[in-house]
Protein backbone atom coordinates (compact mmCIF):
# COMPACT_ATOMS: atom_id res chain seq x y z
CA UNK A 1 95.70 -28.90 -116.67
CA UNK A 2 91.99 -28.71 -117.18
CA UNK A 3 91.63 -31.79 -118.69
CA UNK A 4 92.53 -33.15 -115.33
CA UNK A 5 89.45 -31.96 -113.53
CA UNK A 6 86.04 -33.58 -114.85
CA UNK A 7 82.22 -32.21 -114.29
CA UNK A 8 79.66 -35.06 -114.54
CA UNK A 9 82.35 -37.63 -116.30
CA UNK A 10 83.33 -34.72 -118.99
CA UNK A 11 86.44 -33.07 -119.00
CA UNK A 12 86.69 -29.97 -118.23
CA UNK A 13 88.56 -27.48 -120.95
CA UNK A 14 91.10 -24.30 -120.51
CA UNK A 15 88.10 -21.80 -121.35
CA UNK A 16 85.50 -23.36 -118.64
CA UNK A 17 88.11 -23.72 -116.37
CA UNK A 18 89.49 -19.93 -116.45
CA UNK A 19 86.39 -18.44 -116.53
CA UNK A 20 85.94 -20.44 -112.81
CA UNK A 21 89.01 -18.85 -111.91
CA UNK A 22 88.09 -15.65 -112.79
CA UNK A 23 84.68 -15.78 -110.88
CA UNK A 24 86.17 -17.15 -108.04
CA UNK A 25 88.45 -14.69 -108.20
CA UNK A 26 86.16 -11.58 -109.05
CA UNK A 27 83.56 -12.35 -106.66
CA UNK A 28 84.87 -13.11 -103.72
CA UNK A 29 81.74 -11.49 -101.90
CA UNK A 30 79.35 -14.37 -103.26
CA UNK A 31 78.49 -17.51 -100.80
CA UNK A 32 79.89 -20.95 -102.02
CA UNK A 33 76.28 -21.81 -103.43
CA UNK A 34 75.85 -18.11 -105.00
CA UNK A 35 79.49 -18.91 -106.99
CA UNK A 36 78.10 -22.39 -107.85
CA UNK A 37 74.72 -21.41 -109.24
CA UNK A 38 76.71 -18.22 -111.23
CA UNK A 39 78.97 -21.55 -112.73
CA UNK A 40 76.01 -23.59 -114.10
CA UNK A 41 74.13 -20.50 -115.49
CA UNK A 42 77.05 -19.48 -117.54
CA UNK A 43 78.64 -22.85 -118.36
CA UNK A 44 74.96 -24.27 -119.17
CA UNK A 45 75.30 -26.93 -116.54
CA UNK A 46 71.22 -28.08 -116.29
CA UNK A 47 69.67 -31.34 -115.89
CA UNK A 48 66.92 -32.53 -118.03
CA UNK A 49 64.31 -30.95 -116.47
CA UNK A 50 66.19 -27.43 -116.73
CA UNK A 51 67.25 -27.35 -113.22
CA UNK A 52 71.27 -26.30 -112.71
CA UNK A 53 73.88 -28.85 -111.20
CA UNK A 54 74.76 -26.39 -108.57
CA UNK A 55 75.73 -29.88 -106.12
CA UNK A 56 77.74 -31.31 -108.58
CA UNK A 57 79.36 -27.78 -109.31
CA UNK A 58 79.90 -27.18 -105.43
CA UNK A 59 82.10 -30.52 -105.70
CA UNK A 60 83.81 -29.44 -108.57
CA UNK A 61 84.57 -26.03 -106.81
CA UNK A 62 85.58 -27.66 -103.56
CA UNK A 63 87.93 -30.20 -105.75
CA UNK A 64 89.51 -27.17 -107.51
CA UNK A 65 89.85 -25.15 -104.07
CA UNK A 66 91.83 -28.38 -102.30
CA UNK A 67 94.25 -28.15 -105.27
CA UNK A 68 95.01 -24.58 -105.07
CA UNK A 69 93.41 -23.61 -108.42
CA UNK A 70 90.93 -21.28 -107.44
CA UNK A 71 90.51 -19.69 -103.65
CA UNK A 72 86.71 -20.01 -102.02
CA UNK A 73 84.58 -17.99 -100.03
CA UNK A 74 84.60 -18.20 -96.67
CA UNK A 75 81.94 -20.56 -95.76
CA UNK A 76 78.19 -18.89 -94.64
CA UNK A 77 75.52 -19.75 -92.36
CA UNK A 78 71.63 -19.57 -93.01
CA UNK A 79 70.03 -19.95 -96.23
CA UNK A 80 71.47 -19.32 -99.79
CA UNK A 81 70.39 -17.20 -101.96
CA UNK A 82 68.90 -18.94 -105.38
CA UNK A 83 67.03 -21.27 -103.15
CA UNK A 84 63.38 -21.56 -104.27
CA UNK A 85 61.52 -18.46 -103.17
CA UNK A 86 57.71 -18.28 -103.41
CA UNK A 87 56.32 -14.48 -104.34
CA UNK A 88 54.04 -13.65 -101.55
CA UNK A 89 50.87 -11.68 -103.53
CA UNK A 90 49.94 -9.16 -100.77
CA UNK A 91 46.28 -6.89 -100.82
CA UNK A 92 48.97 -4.09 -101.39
CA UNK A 93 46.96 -1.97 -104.01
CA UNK A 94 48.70 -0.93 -107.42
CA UNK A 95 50.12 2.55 -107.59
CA UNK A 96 47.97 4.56 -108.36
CA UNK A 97 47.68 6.02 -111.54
CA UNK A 98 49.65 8.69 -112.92
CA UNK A 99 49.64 11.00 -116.03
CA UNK A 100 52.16 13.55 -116.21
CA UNK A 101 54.92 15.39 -118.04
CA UNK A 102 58.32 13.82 -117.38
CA UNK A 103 59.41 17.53 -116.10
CA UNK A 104 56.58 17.80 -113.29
CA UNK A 105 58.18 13.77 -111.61
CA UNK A 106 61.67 15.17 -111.42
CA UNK A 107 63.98 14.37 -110.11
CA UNK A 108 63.55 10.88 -110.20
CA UNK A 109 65.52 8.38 -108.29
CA UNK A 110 66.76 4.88 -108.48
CA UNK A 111 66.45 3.77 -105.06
CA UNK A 112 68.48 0.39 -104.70
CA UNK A 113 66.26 -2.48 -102.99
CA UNK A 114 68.15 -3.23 -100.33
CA UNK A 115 65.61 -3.96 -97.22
CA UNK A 116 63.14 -7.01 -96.71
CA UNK A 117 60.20 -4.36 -97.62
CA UNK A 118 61.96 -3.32 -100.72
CA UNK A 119 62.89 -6.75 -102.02
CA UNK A 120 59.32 -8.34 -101.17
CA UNK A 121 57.67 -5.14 -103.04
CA UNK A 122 60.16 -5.78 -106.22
CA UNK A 123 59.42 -9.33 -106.27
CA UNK A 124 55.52 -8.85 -106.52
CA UNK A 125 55.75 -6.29 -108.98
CA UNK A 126 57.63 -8.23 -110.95
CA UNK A 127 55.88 -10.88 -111.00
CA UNK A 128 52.31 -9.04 -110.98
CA UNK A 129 53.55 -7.14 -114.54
CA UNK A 130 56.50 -7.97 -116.00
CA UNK A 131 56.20 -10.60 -118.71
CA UNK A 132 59.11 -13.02 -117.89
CA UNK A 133 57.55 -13.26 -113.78
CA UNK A 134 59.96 -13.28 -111.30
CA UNK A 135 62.98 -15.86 -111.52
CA UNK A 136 65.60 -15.55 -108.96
CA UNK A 137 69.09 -14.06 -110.12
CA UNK A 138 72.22 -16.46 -109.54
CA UNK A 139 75.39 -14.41 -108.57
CA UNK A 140 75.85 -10.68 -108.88
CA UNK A 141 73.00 -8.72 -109.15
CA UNK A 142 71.57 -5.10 -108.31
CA UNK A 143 68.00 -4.17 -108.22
CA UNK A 144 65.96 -0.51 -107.89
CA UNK A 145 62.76 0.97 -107.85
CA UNK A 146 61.99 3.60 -109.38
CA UNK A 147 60.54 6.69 -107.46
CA UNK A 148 59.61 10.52 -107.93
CA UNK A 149 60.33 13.11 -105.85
CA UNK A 150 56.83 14.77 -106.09
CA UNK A 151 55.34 11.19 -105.31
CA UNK A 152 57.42 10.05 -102.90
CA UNK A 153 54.68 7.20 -101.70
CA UNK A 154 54.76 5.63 -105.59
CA UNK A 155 56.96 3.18 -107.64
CA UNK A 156 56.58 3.76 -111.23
CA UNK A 157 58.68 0.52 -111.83
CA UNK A 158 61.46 -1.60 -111.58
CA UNK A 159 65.61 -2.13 -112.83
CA UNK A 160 67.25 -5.11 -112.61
CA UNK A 161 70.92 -5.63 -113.58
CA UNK A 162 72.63 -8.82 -113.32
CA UNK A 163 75.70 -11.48 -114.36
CA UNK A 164 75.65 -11.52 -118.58
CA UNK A 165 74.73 -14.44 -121.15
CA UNK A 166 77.97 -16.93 -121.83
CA UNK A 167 77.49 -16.46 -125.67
CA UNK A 168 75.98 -14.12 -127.83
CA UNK A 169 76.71 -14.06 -131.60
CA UNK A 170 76.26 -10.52 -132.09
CA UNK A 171 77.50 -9.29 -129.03
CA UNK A 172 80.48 -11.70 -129.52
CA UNK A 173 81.32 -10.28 -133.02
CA UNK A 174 80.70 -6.77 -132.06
CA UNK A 175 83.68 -6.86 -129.47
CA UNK A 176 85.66 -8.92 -131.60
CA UNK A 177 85.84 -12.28 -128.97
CA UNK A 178 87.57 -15.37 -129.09
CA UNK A 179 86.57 -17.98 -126.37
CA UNK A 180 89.70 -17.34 -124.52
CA UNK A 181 88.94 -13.67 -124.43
CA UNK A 182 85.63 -14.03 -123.87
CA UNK A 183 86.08 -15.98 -121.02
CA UNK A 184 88.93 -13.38 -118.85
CA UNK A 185 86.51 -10.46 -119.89
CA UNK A 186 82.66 -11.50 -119.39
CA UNK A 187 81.92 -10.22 -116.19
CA UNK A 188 82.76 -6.59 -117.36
CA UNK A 189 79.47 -6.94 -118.95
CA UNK A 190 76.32 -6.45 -117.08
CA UNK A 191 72.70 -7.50 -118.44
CA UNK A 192 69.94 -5.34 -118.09
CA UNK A 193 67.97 -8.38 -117.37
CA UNK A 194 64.44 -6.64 -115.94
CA UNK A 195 63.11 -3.53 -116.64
CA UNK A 196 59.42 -2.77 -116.06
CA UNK A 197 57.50 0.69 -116.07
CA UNK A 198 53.94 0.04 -114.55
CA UNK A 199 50.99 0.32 -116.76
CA UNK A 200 48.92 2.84 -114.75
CA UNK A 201 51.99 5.04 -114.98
CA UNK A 202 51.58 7.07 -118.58
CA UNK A 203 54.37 9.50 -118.82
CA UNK A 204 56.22 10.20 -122.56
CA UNK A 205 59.87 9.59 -122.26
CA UNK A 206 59.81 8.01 -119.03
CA UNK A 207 61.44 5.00 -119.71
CA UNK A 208 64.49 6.19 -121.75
CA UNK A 209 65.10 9.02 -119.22
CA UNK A 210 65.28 5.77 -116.56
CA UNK A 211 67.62 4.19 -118.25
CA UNK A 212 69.90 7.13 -119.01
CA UNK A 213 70.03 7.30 -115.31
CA UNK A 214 70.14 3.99 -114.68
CA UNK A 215 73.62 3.82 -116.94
CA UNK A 216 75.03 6.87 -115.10
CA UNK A 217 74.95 5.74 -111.34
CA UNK A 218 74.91 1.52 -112.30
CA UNK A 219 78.92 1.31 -112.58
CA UNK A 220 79.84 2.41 -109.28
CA UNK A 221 77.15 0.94 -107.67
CA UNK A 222 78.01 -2.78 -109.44
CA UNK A 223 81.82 -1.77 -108.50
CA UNK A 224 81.12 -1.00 -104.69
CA UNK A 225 78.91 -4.09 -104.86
CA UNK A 226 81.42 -6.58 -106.32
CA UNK A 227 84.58 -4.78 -106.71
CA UNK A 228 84.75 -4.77 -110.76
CA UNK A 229 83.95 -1.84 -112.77
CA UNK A 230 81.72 -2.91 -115.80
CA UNK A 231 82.79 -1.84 -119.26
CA UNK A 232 79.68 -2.74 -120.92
CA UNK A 233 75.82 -3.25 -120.55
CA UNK A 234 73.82 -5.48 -122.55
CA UNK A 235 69.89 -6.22 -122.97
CA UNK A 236 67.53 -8.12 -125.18
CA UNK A 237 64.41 -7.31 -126.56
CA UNK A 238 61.91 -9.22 -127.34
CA UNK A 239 60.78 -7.71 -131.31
CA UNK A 240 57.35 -9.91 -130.93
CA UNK A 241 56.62 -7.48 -127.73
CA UNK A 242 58.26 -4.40 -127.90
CA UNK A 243 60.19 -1.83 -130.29
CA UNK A 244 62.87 -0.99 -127.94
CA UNK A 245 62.63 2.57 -129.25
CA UNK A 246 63.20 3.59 -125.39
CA UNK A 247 66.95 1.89 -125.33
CA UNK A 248 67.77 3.01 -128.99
CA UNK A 249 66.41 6.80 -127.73
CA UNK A 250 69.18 6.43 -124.93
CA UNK A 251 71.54 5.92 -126.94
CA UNK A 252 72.10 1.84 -127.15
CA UNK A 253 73.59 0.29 -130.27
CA UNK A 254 71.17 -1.75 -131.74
CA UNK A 255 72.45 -5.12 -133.15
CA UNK A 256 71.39 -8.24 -134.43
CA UNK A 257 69.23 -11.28 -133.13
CA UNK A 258 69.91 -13.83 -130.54
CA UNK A 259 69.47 -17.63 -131.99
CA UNK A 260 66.49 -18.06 -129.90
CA UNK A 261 68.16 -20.99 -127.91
CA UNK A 262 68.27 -19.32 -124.20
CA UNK A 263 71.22 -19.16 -121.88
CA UNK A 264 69.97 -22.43 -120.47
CA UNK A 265 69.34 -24.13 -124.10
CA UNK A 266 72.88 -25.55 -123.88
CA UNK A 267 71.43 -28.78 -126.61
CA UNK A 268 69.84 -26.50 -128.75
CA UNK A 269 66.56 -27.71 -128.24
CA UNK A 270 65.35 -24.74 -128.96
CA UNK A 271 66.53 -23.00 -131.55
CA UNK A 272 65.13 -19.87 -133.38
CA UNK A 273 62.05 -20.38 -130.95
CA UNK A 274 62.12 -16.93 -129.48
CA UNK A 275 64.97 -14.52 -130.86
CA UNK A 276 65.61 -11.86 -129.02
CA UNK A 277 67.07 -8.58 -130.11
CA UNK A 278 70.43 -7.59 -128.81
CA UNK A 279 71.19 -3.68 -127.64
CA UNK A 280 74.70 -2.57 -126.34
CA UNK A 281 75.47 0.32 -124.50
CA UNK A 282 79.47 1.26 -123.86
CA UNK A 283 79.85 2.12 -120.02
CA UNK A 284 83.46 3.42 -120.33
CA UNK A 285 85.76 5.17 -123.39
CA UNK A 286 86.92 2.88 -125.43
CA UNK A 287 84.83 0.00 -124.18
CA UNK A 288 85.45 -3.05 -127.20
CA UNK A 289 89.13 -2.35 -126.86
CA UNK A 290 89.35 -2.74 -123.38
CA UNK A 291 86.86 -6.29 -123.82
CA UNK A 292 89.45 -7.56 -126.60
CA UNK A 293 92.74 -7.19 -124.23
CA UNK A 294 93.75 -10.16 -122.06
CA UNK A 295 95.48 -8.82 -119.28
């Protein structure tokens, strides 16, 4: 069946063809273009230059939708998200400085950026510290700021979760995937793809408390989001940079190294340029079982 359905002249096979399905039919919530772009990022569908074929994809998606094989979303007005987007740097000053015991912040919050404020504030922090910049997430995605109740007027920094890599060796072997498998069970995995703590802001332990309570309040907020409960949570570090001593103090597993290639390096142009280090963290009992059954 999916050999009858081509992308760009190539045929399309059972594995890229259910995990279509299953986005289509996990997130209905997304916009047409939202569903495309999520497609080409996890497929590796780029043109030479890097760019995704979300047009081509949209054609493929409306192709599969007038033969009953997938269902679409219900067509939206205005501009999609995963257009280009420009960050705006404002004269907003840094937060200030703080130096504190984690004890005297709490209780900390995750607020979830939600508003035009909030997302414009993310956006420049991100791309004022963090040191991938800010690249716009394609398809599900949830992003906070992190605040303290004694300083209610200051971020210390910022989460971002969001959809998860197509491959990942050790990831892959850790769960015990086949492609089939892989493909009905990848979105219960969610990628801690940002997280930033400001430099000004010098407080021991900060960072692994954050993500302890980033883990404990992230699964219902991805499941009132999108309607699917994530089993698992997934992050790379870059070794050249950073220890990751703050995931492996909140308890992530700690595995092997990426191949370097990118989820965009679908040629492998790029291979062993950057490995990154992968870190796991179970979100439910049981979690590799439940990513190794099919139905």
């Amino acid at each position: 069946m999916a050999s009858a359905y081509r992308f760009c002249g190539e045929p399309l096979d059972e594995t890229q063809l259910e995990l279509i399905a299953e986005l289509a039919r996990r997130y209905r919530r997304l916009s047409r273009n939202e569903l495309a772009h999520t497609v080409c990022e996890l497929l590796h569908w780029q043109r030479p230059n890097g760019g995704l074929k979300t047009r081509e994809c949209r054609s493929l998606l409306d192709e599969l939708a007038q033969h009953q094989v997938i269902v679409l979303p219900t067509l939206r007005d205005g501009r999609p998200r995963g257009a280009a987007t420009r960050v705006a740097t404002t004269t907003r000053p840094a937060t200030a400085p703080v130096c504190a015991a984690l004890k005297a912040l709490q209780p900390l919050s995750l607020v979830p950026v939600q508003t035009s404020t909030q997302r414009q504030l993310w956006r420049e922090l991100i791309a004022r510290y963090h040191y991938l910049g800010h690249r716009v997430p394609f398809g599900a995605h949830l992003r906070y700021l992190i605040r303290a109740a004694p300083h209610p007027e200051c971020v210390l920094g910022c989460l971002q979760f969001s959809s998860p890599a197509w491959r990942m060796r050790a990831r892959d072997a850790w769960i015990g995937w086949d492609d089939a498998t892989r493909a009905r069970n990848l979105q219960r995995i969610i990628n801690n793809s940002r997280f930033l703590i400001l430099p000004q802001v010098q407080v021991k332990n900060l960072a692994s408390h954050v993500l302890a309570l980033a883990l404990s309040t992230v699964s219902t907020d991805w499941e009132r989001a999108y309607g699917l409960r994530p089993y698992l949570a997934e992050t790379l570090v870059d070794p050249a940079r950073f220890s990751g001593h703050c995931y492996r103090a909140a308890n992530w597993i700690k595995l092997g190294l990426t191949s370097g290639r990118g989820r965009q390096d679908r040629y492998h142009q790029h291979h062993d340029a950057c490995p990154k280090r992968v870190f796991l963290y179970p979100l439910v009992p049981d979690a590799r079982r439940k990513l190794q059954q099919l139905s």
